[in-house]
PDB file of N, CA and C in Angstrom:
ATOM      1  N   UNK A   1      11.246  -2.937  13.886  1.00  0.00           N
ATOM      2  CA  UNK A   1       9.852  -2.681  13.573  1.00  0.00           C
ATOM      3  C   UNK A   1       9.708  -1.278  13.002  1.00  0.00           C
ATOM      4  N   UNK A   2       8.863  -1.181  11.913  1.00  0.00           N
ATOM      5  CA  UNK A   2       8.668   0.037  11.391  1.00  0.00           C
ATOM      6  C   UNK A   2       7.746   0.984  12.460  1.00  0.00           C
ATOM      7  N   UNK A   3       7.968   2.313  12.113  1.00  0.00           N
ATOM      8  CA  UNK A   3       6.868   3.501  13.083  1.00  0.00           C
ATOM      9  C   UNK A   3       6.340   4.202  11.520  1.00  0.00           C
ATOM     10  N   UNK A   4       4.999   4.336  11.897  1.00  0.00           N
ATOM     11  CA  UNK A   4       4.316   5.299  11.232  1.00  0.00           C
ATOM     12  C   UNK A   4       3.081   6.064  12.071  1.00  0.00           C
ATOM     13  N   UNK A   5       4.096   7.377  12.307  1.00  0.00           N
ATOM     14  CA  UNK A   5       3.313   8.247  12.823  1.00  0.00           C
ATOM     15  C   UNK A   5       2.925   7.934  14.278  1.00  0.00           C
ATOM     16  N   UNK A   6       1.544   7.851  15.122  1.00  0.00           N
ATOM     17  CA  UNK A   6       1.158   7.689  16.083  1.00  0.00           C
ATOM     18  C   UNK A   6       0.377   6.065  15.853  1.00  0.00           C
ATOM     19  N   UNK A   7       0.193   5.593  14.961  1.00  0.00           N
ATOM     20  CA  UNK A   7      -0.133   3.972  14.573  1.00  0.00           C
ATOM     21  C   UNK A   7       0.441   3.170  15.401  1.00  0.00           C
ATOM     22  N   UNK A   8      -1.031   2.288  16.035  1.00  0.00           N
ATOM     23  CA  UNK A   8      -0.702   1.383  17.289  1.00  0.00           C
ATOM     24  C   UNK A   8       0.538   0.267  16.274  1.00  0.00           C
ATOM     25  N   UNK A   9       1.018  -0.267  16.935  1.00  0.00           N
ATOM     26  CA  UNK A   9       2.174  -1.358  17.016  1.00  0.00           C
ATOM     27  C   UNK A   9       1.253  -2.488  15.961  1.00  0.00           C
ATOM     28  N   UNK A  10      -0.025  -2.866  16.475  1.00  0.00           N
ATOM     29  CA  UNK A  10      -0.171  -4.313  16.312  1.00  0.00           C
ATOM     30  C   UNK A  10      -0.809  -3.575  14.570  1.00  0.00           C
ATOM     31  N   UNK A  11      -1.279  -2.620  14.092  1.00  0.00           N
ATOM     32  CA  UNK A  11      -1.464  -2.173  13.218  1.00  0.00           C
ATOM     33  C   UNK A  11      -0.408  -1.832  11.850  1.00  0.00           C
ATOM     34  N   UNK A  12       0.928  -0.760  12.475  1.00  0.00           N
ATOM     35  CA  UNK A  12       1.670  -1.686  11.432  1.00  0.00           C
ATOM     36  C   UNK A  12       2.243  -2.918  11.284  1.00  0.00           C
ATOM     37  N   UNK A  13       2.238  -3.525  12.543  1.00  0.00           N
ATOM     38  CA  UNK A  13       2.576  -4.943  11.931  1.00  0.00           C
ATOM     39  C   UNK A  13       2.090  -5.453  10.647  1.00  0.00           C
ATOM     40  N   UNK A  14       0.439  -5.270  10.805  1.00  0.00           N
ATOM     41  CA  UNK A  14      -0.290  -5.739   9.690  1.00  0.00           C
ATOM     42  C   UNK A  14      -0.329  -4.903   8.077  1.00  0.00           C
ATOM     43  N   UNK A  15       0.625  -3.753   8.393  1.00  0.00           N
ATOM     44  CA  UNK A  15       0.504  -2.873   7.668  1.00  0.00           C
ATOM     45  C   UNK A  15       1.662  -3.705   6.729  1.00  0.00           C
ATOM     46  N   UNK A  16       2.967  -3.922   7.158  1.00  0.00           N
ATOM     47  CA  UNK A  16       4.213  -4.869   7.079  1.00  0.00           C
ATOM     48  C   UNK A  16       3.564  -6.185   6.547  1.00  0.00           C
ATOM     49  N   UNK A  17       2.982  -6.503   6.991  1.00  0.00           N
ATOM     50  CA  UNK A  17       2.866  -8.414   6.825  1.00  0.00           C
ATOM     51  C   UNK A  17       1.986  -7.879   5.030  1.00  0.00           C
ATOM     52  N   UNK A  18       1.024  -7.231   5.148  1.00  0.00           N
ATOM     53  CA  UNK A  18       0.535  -6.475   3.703  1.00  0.00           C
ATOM     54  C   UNK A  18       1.230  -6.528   2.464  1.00  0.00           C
ATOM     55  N   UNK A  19       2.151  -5.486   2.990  1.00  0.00           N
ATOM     56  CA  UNK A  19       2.983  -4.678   2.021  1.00  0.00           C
ATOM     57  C   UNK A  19       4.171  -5.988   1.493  1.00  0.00           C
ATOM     58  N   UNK A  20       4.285  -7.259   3.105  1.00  0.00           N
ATOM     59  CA  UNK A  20       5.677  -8.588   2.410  1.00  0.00           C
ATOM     60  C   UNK A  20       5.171  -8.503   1.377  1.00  0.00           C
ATOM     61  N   UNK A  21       3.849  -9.046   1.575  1.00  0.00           N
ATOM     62  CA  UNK A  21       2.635 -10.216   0.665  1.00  0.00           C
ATOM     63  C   UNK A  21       2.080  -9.353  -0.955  1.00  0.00           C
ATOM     64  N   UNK A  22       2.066  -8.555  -0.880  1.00  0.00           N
ATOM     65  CA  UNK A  22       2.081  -7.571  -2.097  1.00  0.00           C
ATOM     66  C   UNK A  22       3.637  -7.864  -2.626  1.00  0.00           C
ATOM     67  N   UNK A  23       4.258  -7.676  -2.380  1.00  0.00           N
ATOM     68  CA  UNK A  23       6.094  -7.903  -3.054  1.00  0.00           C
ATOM     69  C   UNK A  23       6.813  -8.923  -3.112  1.00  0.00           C
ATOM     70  N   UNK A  24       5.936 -10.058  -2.576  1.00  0.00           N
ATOM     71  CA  UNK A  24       6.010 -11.653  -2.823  1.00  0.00           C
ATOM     72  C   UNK A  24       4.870 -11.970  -4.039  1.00  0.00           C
ATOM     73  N   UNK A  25       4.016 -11.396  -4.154  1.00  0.00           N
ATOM     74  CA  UNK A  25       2.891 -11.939  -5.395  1.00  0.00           C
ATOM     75  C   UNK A  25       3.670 -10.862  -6.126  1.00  0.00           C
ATOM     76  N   UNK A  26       4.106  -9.609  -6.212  1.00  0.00           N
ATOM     77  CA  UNK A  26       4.546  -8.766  -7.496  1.00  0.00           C
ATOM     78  C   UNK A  26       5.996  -9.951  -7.929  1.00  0.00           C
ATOM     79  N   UNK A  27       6.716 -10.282  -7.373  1.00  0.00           N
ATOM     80  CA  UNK A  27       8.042 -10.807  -7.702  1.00  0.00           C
ATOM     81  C   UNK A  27       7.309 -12.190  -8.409  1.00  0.00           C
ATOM     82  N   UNK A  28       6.503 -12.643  -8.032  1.00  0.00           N
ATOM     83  CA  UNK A  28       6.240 -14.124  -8.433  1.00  0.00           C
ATOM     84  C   UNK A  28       5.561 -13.801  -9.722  1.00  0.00           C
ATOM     85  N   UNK A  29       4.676 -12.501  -9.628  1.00  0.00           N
ATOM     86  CA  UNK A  29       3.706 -12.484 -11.434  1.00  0.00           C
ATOM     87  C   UNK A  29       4.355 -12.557 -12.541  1.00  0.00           C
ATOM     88  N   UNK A  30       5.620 -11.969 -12.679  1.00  0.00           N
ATOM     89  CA  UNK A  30       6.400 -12.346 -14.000  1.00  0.00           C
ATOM     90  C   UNK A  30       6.194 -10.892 -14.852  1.00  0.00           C
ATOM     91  N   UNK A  31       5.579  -9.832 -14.173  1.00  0.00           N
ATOM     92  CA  UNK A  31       5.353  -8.137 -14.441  1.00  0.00           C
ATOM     93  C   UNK A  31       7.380  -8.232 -14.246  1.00  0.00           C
ATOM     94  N   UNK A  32       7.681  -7.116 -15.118  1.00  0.00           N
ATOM     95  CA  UNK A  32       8.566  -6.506 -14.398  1.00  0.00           C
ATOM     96  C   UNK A  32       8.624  -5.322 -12.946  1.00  0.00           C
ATOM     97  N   UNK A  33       9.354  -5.194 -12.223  1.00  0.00           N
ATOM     98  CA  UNK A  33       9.510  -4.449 -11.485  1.00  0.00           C
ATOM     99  C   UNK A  33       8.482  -2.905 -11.428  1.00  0.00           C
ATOM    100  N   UNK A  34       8.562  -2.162 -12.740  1.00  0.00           N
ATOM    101  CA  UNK A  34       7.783  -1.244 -12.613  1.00  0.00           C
ATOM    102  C   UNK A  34       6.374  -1.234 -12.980  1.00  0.00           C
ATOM    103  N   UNK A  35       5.922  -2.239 -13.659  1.00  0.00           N
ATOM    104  CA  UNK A  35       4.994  -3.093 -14.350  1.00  0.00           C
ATOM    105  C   UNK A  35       4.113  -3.274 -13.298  1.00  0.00           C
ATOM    106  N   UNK A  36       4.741  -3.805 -12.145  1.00  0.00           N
ATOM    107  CA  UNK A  36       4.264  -4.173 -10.512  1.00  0.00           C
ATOM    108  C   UNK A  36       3.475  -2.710 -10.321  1.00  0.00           C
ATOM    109  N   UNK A  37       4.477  -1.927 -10.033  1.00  0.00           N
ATOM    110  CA  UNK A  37       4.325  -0.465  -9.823  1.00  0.00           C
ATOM    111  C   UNK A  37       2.791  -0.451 -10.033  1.00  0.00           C
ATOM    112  N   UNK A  38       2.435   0.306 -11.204  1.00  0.00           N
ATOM    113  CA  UNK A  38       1.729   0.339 -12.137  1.00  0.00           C
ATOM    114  C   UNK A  38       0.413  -0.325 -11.860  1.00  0.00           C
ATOM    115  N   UNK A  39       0.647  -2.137 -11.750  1.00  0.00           N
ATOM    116  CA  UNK A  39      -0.535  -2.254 -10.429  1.00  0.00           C
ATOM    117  C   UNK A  39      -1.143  -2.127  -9.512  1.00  0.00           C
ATOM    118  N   UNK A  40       0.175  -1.426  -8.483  1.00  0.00           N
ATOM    119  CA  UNK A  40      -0.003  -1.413  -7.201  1.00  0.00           C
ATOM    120  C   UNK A  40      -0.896   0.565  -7.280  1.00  0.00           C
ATOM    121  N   UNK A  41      -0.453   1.012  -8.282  1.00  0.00           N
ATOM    122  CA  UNK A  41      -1.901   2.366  -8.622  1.00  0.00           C
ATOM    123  C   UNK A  41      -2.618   2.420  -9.002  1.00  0.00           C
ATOM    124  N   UNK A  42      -2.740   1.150  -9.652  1.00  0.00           N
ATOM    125  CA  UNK A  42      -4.336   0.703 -10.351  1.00  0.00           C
ATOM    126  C   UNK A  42      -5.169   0.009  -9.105  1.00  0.00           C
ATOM    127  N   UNK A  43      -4.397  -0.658  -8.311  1.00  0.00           N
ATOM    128  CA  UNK A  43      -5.192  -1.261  -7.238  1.00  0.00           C
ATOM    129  C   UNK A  43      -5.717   0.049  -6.014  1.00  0.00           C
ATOM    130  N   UNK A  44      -4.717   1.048  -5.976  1.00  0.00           N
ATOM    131  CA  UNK A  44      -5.083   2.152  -5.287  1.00  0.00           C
ATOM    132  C   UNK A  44      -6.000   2.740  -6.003  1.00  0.00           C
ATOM    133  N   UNK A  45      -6.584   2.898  -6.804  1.00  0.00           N
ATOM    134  CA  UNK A  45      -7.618   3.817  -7.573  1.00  0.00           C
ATOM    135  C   UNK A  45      -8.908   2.667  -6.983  1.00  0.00           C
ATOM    136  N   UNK A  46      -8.390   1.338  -7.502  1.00  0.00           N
ATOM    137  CA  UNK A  46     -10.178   0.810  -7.510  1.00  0.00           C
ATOM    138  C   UNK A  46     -10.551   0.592  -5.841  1.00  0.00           C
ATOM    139  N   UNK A  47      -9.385   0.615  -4.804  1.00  0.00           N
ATOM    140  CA  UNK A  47      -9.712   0.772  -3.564  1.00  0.00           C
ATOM    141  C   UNK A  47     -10.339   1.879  -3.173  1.00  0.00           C
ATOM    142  N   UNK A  48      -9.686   3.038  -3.734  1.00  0.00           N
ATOM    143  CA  UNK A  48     -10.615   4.295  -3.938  1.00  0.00           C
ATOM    144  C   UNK A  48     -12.065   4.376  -4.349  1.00  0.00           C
ATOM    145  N   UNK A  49     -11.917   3.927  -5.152  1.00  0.00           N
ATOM    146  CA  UNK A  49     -13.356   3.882  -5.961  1.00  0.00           C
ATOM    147  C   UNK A  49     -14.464   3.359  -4.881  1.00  0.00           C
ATOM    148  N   UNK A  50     -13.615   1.982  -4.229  1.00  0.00           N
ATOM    149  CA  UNK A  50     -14.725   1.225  -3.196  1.00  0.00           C
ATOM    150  C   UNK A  50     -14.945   2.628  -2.482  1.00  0.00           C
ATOM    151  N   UNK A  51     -14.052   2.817  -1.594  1.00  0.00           N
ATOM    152  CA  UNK A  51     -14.191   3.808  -0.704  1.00  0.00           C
ATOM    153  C   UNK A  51     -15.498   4.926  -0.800  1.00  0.00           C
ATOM    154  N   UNK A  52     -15.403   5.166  -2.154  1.00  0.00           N
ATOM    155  CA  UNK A  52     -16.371   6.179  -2.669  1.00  0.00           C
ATOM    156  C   UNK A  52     -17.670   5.214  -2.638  1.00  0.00           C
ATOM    157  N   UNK A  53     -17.878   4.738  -3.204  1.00  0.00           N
ATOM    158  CA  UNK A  53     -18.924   3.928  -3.458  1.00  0.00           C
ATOM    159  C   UNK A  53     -19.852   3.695  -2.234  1.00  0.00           C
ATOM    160  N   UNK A  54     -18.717   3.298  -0.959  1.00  0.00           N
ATOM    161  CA  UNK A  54     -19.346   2.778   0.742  1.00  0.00           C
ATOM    162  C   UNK A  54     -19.480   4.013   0.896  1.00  0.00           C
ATOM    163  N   UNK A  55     -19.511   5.465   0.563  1.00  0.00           N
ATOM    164  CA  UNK A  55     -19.946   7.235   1.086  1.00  0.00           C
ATOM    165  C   UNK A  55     -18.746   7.394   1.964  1.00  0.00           C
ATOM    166  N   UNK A  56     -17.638   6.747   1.855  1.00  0.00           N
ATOM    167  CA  UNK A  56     -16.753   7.486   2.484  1.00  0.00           C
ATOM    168  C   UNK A  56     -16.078   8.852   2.255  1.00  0.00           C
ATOM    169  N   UNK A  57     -16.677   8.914   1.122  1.00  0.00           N
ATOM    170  CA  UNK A  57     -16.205  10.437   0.369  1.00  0.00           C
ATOM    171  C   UNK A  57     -17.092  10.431  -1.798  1.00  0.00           C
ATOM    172  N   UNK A  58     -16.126  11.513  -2.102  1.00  0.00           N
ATOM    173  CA  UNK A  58     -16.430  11.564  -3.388  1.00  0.00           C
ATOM    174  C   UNK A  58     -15.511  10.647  -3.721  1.00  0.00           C
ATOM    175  N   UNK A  59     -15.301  10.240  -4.881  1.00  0.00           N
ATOM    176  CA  UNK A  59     -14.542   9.280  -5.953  1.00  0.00           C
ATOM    177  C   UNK A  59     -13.234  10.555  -5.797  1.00  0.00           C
ATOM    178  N   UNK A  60     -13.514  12.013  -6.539  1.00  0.00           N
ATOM    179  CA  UNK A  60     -12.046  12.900  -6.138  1.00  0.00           C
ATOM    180  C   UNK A  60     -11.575  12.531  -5.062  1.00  0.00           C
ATOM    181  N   UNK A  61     -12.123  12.810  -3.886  1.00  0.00           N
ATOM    182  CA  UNK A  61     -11.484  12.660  -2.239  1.00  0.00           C
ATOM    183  C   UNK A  61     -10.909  11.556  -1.998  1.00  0.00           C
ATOM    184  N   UNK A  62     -11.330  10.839  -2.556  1.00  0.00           N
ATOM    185  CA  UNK A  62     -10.875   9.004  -2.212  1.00  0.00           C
ATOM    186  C   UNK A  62      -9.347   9.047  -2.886  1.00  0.00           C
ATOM    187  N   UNK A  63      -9.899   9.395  -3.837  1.00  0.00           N
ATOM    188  CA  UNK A  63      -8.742   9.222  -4.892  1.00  0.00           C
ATOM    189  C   UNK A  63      -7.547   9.793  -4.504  1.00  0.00           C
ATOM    190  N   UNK A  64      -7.893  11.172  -4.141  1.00  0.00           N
ATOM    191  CA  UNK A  64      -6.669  11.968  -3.982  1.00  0.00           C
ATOM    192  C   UNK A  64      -5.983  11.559  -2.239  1.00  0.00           C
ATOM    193  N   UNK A  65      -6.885  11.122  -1.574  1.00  0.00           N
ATOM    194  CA  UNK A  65      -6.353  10.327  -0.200  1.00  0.00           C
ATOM    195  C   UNK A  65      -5.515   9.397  -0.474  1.00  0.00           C
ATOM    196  N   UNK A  66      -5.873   8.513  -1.304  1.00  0.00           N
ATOM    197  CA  UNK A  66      -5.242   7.456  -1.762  1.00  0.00           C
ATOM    198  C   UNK A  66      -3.846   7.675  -2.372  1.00  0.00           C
ATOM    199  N   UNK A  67      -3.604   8.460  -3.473  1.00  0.00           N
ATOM    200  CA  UNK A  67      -2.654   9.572  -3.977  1.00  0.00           C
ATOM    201  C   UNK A  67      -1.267   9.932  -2.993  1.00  0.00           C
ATOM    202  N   UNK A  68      -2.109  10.467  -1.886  1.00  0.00           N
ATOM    203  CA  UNK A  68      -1.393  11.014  -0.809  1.00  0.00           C
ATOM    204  C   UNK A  68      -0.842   9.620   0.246  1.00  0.00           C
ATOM    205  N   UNK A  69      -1.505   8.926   0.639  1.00  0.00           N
ATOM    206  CA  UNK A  69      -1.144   7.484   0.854  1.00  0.00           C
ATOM    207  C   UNK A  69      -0.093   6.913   0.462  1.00  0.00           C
ATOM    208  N   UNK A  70      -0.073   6.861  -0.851  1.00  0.00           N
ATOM    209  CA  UNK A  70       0.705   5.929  -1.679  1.00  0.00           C
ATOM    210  C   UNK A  70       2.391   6.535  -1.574  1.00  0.00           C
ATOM    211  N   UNK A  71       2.485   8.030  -1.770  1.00  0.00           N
ATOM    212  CA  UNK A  71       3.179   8.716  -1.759  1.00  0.00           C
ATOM    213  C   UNK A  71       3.811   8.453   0.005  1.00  0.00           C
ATOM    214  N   UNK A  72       3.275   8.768   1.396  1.00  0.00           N
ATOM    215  CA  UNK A  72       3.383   8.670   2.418  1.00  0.00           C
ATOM    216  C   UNK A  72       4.611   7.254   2.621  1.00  0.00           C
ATOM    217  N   UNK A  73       3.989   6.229   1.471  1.00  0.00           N
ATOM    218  CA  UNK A  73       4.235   4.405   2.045  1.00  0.00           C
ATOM    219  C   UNK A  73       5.787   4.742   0.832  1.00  0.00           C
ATOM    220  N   UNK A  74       5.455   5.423   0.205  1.00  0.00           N
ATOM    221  CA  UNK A  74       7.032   5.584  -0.537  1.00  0.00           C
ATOM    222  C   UNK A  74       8.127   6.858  -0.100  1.00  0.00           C
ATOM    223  N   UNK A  75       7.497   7.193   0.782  1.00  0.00           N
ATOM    224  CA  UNK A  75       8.666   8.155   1.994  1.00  0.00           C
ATOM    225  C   UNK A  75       8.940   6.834   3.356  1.00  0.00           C
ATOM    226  N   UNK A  76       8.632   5.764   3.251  1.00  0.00           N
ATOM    227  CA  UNK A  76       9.077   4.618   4.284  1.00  0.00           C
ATOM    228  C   UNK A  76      10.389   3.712   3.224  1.00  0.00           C
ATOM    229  N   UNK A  77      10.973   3.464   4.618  1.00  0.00           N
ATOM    230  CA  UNK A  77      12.378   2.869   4.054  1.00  0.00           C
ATOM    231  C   UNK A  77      12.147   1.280   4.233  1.00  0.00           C
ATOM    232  N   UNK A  78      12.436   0.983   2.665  1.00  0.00           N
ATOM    233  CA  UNK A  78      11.930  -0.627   2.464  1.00  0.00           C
ATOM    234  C   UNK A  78      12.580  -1.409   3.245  1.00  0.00           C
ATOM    235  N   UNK A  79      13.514  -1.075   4.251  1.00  0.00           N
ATOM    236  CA  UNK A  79      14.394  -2.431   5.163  1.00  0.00           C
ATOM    237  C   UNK A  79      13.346  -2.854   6.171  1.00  0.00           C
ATOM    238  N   UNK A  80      12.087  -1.649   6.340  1.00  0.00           N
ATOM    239  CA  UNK A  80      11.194  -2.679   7.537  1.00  0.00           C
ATOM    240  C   UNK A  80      10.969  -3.822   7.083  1.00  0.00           C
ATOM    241  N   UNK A  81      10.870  -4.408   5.614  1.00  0.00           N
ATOM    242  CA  UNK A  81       9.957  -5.993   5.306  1.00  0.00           C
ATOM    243  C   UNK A  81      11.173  -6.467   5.148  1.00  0.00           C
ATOM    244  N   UNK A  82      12.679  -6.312   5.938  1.00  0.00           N
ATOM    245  CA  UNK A  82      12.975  -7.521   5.901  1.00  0.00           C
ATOM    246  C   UNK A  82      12.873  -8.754   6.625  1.00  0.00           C
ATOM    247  N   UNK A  83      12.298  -8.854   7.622  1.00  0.00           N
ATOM    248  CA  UNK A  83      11.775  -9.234   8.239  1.00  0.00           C
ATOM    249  C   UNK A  83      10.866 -10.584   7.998  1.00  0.00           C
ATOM    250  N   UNK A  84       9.797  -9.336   6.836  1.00  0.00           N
ATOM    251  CA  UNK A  84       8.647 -10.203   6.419  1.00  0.00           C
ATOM    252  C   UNK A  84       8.924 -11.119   5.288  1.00  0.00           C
ATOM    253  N   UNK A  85      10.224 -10.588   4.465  1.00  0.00           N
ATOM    254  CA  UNK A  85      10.725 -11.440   3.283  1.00  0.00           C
ATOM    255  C   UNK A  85      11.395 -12.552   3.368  1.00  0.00           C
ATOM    256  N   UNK A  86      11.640 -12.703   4.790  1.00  0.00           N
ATOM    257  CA  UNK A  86      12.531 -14.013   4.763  1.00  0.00           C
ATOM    258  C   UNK A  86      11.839 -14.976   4.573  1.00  0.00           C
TER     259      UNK A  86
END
């Protein structure tokens, strides 16, 4: 099981079961590999954007949370979803 940080258990689970299901629809779209990429920061911006939108912050703040996020989930070592890939 993956650890992130002080994050209850049953939370990354769902964080994992996410991230399979994102890399089972990127492999199946027919994008190449970095192509995927590329979505997966376009989808972080317009999640941002929501974010901003519900006053969780400015559109900058969101954004740059998000930024920092994305970066965080690519300092994790991809063997936790093997699990979820089988």
């Amino acid at each position: 099981m993956m650890k992130l940080g002080n994050m209850d258990a049953a939370r990354v689970e769902r964080l994992g079961a996410l991230a399979a299901h994102l890399v089972e629809h990127a492999l199946a779209s027919g994008l190449s590999w970095d192509e995927a990429i590329l979505g997966f920061g376009i989808a972080a911006k317009a999640l941002a954007a929501k974010a901003a939108d519900q006053g969780v912050g400015g559109m900058d703040q969101c954004a740059a949370l998000a930024e920092r996020r994305l970066k965080t989930g690519m300092d994790q070592s991809a063997d936790v979803l093997r699990a979820f890939l089988r």
